[in-house]
Protein backbone atom coordinates (compact mmCIF):
# COMPACT_ATOMS: atom_id res chain seq x y z
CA UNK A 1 -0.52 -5.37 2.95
CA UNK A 2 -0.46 -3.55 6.63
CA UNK A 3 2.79 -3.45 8.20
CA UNK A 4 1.45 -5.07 11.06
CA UNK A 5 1.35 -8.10 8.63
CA UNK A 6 5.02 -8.08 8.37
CA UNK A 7 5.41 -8.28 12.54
CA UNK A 8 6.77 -11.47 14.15
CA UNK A 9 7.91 -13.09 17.46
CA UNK A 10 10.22 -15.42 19.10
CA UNK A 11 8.30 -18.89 17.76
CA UNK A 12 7.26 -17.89 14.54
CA UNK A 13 7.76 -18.89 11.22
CA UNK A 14 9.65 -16.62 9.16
CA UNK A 15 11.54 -16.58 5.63
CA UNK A 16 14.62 -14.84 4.16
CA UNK A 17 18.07 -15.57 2.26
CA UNK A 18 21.44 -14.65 2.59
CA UNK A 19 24.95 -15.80 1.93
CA UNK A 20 25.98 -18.82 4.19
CA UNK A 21 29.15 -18.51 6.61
CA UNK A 22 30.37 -21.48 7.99
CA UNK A 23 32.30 -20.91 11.07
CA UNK A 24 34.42 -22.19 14.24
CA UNK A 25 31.32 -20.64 16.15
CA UNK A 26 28.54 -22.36 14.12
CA UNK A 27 26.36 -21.79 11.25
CA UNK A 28 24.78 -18.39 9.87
CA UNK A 29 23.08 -16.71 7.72
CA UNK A 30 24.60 -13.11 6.60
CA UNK A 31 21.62 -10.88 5.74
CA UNK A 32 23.47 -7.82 5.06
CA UNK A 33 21.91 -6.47 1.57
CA UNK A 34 24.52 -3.90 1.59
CA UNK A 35 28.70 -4.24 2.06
CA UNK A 36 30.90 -1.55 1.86
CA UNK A 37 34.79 -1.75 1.59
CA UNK A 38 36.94 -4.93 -0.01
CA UNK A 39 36.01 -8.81 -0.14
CA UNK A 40 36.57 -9.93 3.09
CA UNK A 41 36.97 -13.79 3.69
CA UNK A 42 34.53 -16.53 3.34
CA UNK A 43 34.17 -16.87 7.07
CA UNK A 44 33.57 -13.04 7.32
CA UNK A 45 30.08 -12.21 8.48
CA UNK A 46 28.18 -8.88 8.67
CA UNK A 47 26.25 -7.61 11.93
CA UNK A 48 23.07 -8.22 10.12
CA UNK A 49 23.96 -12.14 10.25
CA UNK A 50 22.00 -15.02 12.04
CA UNK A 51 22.91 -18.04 13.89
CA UNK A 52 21.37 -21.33 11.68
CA UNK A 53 20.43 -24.15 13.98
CA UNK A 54 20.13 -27.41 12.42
CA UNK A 55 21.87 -26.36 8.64
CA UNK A 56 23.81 -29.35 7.25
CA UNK A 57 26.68 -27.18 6.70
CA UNK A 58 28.90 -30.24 5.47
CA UNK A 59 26.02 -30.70 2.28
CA UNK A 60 25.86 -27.23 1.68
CA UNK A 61 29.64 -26.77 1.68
CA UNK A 62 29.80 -29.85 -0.91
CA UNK A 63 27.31 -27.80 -2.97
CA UNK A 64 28.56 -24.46 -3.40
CA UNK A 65 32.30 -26.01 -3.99
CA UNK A 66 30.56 -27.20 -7.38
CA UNK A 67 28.76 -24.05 -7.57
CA UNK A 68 29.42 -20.89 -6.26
CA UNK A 69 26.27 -19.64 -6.62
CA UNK A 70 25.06 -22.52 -4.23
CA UNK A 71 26.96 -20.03 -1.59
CA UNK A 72 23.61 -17.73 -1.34
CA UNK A 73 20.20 -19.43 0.63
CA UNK A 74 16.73 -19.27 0.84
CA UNK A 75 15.90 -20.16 4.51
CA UNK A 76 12.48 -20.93 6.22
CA UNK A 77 12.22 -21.72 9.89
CA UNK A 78 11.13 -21.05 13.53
CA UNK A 79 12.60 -17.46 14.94
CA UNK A 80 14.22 -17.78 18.32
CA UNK A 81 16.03 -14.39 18.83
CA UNK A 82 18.57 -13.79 16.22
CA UNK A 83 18.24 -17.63 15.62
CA UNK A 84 16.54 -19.71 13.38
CA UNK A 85 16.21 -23.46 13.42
CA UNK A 86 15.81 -24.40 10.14
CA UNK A 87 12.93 -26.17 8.59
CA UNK A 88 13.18 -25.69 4.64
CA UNK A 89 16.81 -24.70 3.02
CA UNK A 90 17.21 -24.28 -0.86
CA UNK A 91 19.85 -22.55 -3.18
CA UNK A 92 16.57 -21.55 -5.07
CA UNK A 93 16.70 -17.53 -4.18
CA UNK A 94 13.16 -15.56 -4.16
CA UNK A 95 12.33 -13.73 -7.38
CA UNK A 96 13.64 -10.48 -8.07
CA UNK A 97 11.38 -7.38 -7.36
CA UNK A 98 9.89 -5.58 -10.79
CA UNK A 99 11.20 -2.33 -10.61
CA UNK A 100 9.18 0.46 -12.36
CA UNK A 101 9.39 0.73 -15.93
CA UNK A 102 9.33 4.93 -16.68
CA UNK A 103 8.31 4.35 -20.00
CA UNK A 104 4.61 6.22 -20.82
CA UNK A 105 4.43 9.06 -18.94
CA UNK A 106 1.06 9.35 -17.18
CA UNK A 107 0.25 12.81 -19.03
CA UNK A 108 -1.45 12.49 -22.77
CA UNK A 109 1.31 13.55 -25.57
CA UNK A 110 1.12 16.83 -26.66
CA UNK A 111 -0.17 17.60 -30.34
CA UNK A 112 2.37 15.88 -32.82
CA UNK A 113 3.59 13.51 -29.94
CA UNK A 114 6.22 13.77 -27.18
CA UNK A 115 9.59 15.98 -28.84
CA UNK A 116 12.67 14.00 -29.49
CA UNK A 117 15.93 14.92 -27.16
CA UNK A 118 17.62 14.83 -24.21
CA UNK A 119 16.00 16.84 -20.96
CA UNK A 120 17.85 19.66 -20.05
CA UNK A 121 17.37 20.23 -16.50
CA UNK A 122 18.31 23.34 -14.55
CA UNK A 123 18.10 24.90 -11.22
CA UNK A 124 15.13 25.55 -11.22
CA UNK A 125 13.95 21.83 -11.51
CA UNK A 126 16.25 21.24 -8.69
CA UNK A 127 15.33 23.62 -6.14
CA UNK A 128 12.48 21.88 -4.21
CA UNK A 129 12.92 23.46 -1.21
CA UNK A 130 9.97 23.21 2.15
CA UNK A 131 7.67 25.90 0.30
CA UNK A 132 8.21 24.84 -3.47
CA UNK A 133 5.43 23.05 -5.71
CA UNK A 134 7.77 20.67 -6.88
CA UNK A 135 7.94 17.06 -4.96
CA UNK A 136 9.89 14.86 -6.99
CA UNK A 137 10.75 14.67 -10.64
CA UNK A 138 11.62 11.33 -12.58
CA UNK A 139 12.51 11.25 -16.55
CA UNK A 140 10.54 8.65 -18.86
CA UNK A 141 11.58 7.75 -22.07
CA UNK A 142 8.69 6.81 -24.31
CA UNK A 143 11.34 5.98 -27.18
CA UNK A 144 15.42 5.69 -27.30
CA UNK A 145 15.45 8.80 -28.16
CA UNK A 146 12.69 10.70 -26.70
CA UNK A 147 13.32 11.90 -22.76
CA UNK A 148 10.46 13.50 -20.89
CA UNK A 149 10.37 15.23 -18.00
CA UNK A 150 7.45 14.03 -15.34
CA UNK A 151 6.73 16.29 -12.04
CA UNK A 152 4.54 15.34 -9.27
CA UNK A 153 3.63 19.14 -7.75
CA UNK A 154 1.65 20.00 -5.38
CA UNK A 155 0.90 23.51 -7.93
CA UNK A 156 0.49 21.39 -11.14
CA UNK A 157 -0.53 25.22 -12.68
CA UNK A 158 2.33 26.79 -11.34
CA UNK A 159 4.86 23.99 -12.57
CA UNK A 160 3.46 24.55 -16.12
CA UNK A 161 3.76 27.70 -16.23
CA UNK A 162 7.77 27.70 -14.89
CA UNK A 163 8.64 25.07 -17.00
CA UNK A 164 6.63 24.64 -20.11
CA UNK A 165 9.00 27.16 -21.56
CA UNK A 166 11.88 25.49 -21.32
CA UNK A 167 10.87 22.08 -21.92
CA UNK A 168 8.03 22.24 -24.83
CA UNK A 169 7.11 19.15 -25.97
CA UNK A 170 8.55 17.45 -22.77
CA UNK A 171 6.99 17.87 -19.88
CA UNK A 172 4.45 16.43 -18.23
CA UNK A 173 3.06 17.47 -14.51
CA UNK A 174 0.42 15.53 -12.22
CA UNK A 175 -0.83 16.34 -8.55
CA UNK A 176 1.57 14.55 -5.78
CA UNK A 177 -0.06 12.37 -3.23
CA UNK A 178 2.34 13.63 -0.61
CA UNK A 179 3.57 17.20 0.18
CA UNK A 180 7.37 17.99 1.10
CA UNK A 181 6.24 18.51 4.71
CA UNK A 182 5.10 14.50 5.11
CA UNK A 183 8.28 13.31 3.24
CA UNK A 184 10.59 15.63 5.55
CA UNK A 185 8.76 14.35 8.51
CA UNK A 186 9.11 10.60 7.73
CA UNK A 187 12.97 11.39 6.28
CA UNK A 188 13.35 12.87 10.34
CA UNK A 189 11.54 10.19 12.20
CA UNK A 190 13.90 7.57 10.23
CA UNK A 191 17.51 9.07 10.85
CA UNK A 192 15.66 9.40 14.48
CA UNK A 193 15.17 5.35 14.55
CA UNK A 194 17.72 4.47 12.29
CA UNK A 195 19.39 2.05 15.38
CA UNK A 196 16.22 1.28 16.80
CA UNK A 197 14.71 -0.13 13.41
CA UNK A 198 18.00 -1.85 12.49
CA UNK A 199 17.74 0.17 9.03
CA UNK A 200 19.87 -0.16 6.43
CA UNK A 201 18.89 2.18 3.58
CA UNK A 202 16.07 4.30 3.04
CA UNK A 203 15.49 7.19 -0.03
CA UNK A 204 12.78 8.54 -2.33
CA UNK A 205 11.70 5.92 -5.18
CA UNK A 206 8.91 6.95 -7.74
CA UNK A 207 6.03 4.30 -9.03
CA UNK A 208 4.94 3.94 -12.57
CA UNK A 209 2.92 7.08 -12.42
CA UNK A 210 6.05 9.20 -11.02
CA UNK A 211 4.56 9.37 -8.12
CA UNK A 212 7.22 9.27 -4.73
CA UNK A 213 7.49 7.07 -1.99
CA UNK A 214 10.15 5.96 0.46
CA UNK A 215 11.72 2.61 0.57
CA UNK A 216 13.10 1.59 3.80
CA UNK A 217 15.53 -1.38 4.20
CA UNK A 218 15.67 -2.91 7.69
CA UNK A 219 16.50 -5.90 9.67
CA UNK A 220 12.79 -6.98 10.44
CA UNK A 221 9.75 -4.83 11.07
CA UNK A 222 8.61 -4.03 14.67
CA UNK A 223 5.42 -3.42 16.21
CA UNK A 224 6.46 0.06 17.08
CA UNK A 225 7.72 0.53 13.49
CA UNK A 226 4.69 -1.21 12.16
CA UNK A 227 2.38 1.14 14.15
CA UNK A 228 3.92 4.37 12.82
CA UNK A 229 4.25 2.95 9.06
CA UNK A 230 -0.24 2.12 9.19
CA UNK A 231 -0.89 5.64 10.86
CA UNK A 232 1.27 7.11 7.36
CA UNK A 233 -1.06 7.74 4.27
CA UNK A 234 -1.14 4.69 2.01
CA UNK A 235 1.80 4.38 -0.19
CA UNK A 236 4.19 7.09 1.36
CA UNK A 237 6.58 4.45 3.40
CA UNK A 238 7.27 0.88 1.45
CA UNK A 239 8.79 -1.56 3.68
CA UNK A 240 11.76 -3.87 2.76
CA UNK A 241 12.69 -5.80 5.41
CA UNK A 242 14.93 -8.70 5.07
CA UNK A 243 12.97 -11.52 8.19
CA UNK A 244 9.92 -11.53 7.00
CA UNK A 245 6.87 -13.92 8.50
CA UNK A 246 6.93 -17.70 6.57
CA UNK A 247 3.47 -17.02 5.18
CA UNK A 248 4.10 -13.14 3.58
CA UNK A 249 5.74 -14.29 -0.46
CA UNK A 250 9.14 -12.79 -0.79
CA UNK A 251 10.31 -11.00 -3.33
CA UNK A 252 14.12 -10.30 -3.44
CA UNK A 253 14.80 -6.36 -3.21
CA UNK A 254 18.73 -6.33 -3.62
């Protein structure tokens, strides 16, 4: 999916959930994925909360006294501006996103099969500085008790031969997609437009094949953040945003 597919306007449909605040000022949606601090009260909403037009607060109320799970929504309605008149409301939350499992590493087992034990890492698996071969490093764990260590590099010959030595029988390198010099440069245009976007958290993930990328939480995507994300390479930015268009299937991130 384009990031342009994730763009919408004042009038459109969109989806999202959130925990439900009734208040002396109305109805809203809190879509804050992330709270720091101590509980705060029920009426307590977030910055990243929306105004609910058309909620039957008084039914929802009833429901989440009986259970309190009832006090989380899945909304679907018309956007008008940090608004949304709502059209569909359901304590029936989206499914939660698969995560990667780091199970088989993506490297064939050496002779006699992957060695049993914990990775030690050192500081040399660590230092991945602007010039270094080494992107990102994730460990899989084919067994309980079997750890190994998978590199993307962008030097898979030159990561062998530093650590082979140390880790025999656990270690496993492939080529990167993505060199440190795109990851720095999306890491900088991000704390750039961290306000802008309306982000919330962004990092480095790795796929099923160790292979990094960068998750970004936000508010909703814009054009101008859509435009930047589909000029990228495929797969180095993954957009999470929490409004998304009515017709794009949700899946629950946090």
């Amino acid at each position: 999916m384009a990031a342009r597919d994730l763009v919408f306007g004042v009038g459109d449909r969109v989806r999202t959930w959130g925990r439900f605040v009734a208040r002396a000022d109305g109805d809203w949606l809190d879509l804050a994925r992330v709270h720091y601090g101590t509980p705060r009260a029920p009426d307590w909403k977030s910055h990243r909360s929306v105004r609910l037009i058309g909620a039957d607060a008084d039914a929802i109320a009833a429901g989440s006294a009986a259970d309190p799970g009832l006090g989380y929504l899945s909304v679907v309605g018309v956007w008008g501006d940090e608004s949304i008149e709502v059209e569909e409301l359901s304590a029936e939350l989206p499914p939660r996103e698969t995560r990667a499992v780091w199970r088989e590493p993506p490297c064939p087992p050496p002779p006699g099969g992957w060695r049993h034990g914990v990775v030690e890492l050192d500081a040399d698996v660590h230092d991945r500085g602007p010039s270094g071969p080494i992107i990102h490093i994730t460990i899989f764990r084919p067994s309980a008790d079997q750890e190994v260590l998978v590199v993307a590099a962008t030097d898979v010959d030159a990561v062998i031969r530093q650590l082979s030595p140390k880790l025999p029988g656990q270690l496993c390198v492939v080529p990167s997609r993505f060199t440190r010099a795109q990851i720095d440069e999306v890491y900088d245009v991000l704390h750039a437009r961290w306000r802008d976007w309306r982000l919330e958290t962004f990092g480095t993930g790795s796929d099923d094949q160790a292979q990094p990328y960068i998750p970004a939480t936000m508010f909703r995507v814009t054009a101008d953040l859509a435009e930047w994300v589909d000029a990228l390479p495929e797969g180095l930015v993954r957009l999470e945003p929490t409004l998304v268009p009515a017709s794009v299937p949700y899946i629950r991130i946090r």
